[in-house]
Protein backbone atom coordinates (compact mmCIF):
# COMPACT_ATOMS: atom_id res chain seq x y z
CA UNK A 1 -62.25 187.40 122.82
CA UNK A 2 -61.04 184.87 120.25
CA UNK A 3 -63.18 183.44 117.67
CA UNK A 4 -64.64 180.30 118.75
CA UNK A 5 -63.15 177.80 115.81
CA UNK A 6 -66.60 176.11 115.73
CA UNK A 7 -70.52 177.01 116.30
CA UNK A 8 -73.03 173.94 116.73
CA UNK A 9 -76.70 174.87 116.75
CA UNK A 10 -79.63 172.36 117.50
CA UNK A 11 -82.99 173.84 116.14
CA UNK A 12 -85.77 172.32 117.64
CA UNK A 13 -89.55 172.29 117.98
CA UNK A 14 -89.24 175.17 120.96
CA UNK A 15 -86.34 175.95 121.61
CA UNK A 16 -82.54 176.80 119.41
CA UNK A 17 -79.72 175.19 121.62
CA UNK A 18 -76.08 176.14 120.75
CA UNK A 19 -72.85 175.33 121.94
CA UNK A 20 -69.00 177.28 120.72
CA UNK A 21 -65.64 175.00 120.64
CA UNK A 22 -62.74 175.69 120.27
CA UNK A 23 -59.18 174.24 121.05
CA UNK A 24 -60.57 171.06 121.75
CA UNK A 25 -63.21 171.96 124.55
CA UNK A 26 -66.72 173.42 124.71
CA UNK A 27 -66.48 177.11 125.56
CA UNK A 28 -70.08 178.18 126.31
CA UNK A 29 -73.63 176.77 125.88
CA UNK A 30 -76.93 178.60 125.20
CA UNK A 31 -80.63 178.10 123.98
CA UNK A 32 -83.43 180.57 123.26
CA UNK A 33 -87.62 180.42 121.77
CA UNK A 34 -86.76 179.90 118.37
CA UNK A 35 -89.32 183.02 117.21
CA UNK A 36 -86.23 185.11 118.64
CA UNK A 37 -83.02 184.50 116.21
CA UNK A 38 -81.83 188.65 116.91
CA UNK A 39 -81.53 187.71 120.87
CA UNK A 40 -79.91 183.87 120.12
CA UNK A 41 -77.58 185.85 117.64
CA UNK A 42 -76.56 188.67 120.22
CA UNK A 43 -76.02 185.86 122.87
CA UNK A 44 -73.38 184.18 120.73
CA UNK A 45 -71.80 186.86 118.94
CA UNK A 46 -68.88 187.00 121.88
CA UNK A 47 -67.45 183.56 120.57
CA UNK A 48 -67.73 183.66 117.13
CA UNK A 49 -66.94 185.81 114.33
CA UNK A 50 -64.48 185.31 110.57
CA UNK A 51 -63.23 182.02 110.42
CA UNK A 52 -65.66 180.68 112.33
CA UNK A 53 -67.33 177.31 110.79
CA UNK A 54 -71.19 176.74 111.88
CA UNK A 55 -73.20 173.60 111.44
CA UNK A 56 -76.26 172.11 112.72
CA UNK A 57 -79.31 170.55 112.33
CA UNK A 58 -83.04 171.98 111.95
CA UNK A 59 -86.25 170.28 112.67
CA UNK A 60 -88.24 174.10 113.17
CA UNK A 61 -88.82 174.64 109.97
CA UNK A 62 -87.32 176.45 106.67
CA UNK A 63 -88.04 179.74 108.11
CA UNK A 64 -86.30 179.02 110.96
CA UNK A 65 -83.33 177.77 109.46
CA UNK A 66 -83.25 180.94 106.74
CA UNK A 67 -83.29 183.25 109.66
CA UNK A 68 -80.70 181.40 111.75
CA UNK A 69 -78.04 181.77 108.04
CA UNK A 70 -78.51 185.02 107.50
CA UNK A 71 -77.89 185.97 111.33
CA UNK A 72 -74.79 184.10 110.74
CA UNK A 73 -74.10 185.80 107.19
CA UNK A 74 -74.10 189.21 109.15
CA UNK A 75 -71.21 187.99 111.48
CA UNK A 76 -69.58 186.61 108.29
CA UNK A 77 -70.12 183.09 109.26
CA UNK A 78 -71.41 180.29 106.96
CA UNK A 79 -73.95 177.60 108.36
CA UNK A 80 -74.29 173.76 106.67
CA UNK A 81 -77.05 172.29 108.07
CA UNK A 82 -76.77 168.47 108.96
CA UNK A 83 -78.92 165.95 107.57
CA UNK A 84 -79.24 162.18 108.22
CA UNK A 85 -76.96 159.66 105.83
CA UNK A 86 -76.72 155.52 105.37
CA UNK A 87 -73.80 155.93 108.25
CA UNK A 88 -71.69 158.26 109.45
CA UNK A 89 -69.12 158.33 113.04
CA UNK A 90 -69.89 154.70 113.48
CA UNK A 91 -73.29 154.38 113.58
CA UNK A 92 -75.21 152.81 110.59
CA UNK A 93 -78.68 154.21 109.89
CA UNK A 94 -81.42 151.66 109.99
CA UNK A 95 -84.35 153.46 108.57
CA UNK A 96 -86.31 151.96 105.95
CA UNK A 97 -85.64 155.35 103.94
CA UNK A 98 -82.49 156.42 105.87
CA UNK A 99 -82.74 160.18 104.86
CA UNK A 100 -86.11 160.67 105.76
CA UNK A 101 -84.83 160.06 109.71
CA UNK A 102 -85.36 163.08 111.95
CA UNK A 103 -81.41 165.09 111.89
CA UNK A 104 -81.77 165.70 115.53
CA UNK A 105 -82.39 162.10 116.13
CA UNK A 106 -79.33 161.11 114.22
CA UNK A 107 -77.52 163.58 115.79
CA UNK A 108 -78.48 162.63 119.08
CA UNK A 109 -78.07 158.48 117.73
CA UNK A 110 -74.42 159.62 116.79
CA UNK A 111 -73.77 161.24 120.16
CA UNK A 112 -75.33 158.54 122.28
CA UNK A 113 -72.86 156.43 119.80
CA UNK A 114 -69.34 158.23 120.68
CA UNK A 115 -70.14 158.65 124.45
CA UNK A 116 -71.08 154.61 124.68
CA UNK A 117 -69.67 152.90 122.38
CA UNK A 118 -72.15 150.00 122.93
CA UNK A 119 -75.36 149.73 122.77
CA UNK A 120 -77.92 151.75 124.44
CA UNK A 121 -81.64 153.33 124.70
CA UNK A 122 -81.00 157.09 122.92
CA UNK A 123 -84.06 159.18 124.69
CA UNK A 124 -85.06 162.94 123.72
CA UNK A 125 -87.77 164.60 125.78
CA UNK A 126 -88.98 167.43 124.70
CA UNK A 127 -91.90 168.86 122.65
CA UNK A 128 -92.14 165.16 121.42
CA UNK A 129 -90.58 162.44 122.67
CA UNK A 130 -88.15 160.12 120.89
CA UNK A 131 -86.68 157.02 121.93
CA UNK A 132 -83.91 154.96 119.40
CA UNK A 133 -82.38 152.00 120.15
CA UNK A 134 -78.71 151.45 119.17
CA UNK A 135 -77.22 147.81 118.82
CA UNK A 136 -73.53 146.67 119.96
CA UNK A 137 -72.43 147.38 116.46
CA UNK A 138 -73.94 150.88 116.51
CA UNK A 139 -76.91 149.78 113.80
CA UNK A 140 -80.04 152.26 114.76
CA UNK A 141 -82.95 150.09 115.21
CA UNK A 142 -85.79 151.87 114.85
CA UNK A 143 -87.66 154.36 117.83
CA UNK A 144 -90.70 155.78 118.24
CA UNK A 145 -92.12 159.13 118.39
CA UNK A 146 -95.01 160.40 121.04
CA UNK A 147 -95.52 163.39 122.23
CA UNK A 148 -93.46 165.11 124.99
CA UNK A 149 -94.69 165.46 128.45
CA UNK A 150 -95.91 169.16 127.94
CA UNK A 151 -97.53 168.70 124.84
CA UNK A 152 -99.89 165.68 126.03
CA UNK A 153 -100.52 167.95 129.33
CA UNK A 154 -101.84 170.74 126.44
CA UNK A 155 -103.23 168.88 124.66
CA UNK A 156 -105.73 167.56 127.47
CA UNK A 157 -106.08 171.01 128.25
CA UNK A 158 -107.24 171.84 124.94
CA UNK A 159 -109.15 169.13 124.00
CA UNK A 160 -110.37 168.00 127.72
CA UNK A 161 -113.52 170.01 128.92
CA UNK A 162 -112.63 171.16 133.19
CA UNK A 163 -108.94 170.63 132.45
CA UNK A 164 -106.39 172.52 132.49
CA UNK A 165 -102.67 172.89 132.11
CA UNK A 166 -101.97 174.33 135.37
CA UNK A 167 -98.64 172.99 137.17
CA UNK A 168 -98.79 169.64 138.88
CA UNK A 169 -96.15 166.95 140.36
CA UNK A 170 -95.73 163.87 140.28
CA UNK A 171 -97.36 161.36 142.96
CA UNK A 172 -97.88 157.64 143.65
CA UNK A 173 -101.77 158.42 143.99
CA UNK A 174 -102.81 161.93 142.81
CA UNK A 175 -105.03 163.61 144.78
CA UNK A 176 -105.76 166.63 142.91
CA UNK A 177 -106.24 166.98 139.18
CA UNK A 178 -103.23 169.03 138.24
CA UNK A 179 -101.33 165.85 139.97
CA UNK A 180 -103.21 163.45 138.55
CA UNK A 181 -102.51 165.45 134.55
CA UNK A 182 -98.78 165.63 135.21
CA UNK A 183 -98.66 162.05 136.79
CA UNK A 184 -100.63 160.71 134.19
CA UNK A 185 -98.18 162.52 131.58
CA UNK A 186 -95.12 161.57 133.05
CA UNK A 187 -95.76 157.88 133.89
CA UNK A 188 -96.75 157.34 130.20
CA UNK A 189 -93.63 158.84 128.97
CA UNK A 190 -91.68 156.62 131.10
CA UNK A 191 -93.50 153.42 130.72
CA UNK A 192 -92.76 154.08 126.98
CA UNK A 193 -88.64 154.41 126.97
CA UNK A 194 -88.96 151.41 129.48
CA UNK A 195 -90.78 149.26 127.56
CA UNK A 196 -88.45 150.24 124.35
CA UNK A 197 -85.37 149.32 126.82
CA UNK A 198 -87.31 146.19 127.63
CA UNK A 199 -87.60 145.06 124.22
CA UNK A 200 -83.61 146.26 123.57
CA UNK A 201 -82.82 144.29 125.93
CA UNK A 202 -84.13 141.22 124.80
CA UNK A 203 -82.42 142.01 121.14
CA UNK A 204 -79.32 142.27 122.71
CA UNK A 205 -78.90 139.79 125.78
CA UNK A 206 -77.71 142.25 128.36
CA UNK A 207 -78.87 145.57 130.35
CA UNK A 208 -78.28 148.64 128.26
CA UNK A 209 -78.43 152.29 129.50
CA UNK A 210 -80.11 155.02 128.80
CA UNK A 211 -78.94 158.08 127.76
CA UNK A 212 -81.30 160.40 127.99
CA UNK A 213 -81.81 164.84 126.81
CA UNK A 214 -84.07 167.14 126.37
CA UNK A 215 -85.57 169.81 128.30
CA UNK A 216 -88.08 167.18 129.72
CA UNK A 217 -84.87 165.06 131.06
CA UNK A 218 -84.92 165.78 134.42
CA UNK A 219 -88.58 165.49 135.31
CA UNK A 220 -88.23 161.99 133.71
CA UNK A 221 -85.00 160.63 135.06
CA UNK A 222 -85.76 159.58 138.76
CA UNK A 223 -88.70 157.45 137.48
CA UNK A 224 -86.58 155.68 135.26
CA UNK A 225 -84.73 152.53 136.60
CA UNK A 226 -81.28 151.13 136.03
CA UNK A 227 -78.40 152.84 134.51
CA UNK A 228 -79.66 156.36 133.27
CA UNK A 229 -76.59 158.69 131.67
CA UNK A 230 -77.91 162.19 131.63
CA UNK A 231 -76.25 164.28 128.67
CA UNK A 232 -77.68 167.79 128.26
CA UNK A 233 -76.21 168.96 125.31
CA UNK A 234 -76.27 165.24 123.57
CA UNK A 235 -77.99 166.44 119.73
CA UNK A 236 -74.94 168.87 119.78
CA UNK A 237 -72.31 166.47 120.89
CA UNK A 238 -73.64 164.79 117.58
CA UNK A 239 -73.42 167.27 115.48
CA UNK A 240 -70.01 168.24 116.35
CA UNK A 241 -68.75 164.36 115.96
CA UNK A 242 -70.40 164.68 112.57
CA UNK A 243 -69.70 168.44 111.28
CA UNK A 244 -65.71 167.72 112.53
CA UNK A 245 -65.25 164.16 111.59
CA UNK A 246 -61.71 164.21 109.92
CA UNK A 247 -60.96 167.56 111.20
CA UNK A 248 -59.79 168.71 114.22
CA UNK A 249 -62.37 170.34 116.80
């Protein structure tokens, strides 16, 4: 098979997502436990290989990110990992110390950004839970952090005597405890991003959607209300708008 011109990885918390392109349109997608580089590395050695260009961005750590270069280094590919800037692809950074913002979460901002082009409600749920809010001239706001669904339902298991993190689902009024944990979980993480749209909203004078990723996305989507743009592979939309601005991709 043909080199893939382009490799995107997202390394996050839990998981490494990546994504091939090439001629202009995504070729495959993927994602792995990022303690397991060899099998991530295997799965996308089909689409890649000299000539190749990789970028990405890495929130899992320096180990991580060493492992995930030399992988590439084997298959003759180099990796430049993305980091957050005073703008970039239309989207001004708003952070009081603009570097110091999260590269996913730019990434993501910066995706949110080309898909829109207005403003919106940028929301990752995953191992923690982000939520940025982009203006009608693409100027990032400001978010929040909390922590993802899963990791408040462990950490009550953990820290919670009689609790624990067995599966639940969502209900009006729980009537058992693993219903009432993942309820609990759940409506907080919503009530969050709505009150963040709530207060978007009021900056900007009109509805704005939200566009929402993460692995946590679809457990969180039908209790949100009003316009709700589901984009799975969002943080490496971004980082291919940012790794291929000026070239083609």
């Amino acid at each position: 098979m043909t080199a893939a011109n382009w490799l995107f990885i997202d390394a996050g918390n839990t998981r490494i997502k990546w994504g091939v392109k090439g001629g202009g349109a995504w070729l495959a997608f993927g994602a792995g436990p990022k303690d397991d580089v060899a099998a991530l590395a295997g799965a996308w050695a089909a689409w890649i290989g000299p000539g190749t260009q990789a970028a990405g961005c890495n929130v899992a750590g320096e180990g991580v990110g060493a492992e995930l270069a030399s992988a590439l280094t084997a298959q003759r590919v180099s990796l430049r990992w993305l980091a957050a800037v005073e703008s970039a692809a239309g989207v001004t950074n708003g952070y009081d110390r603009p570097r110091q913002l999260g590269a996913d979460r730019w990434a993501a901002l910066v995706g949110a950004w080309t898909a829109c082009g207005a403003a919106c409600l940028v929301v990752n749920a995953g191992t923690a839970l982000t939520v940025d809010a982009l203006d009608d001239g693409g100027r990032f706001l400001g978010g929040l952090i909390a922590p993802g669904v899963r990791t408040m339902l462990a950490s009550l298991a953990r820290d919670t005597a009689g609790l624990t993190d067995a599966p639940g689902r969502h209900a009006a009024f729980p009537t058992c405890t693993a219903d009432a944990m993942t309820t609990g979980a759940l409506d907080a993480a919503a009530g969050a991003v709505e009150r963040a749209r709530a207060r978007l909203e009021s900056r900007c004078g009109h509805a704005v959607p939200i566009v929402l990723s993460g692995g946590g996305g679809p457990a969180l989507h039908p209790l949100l209300t009003g316009d709700v743009r589901s984009r799975e592979h969002l943080v490496l939309e971004g980082v291919n708008r940012l790794a291929t601005e000026g070239t083609a991709s």
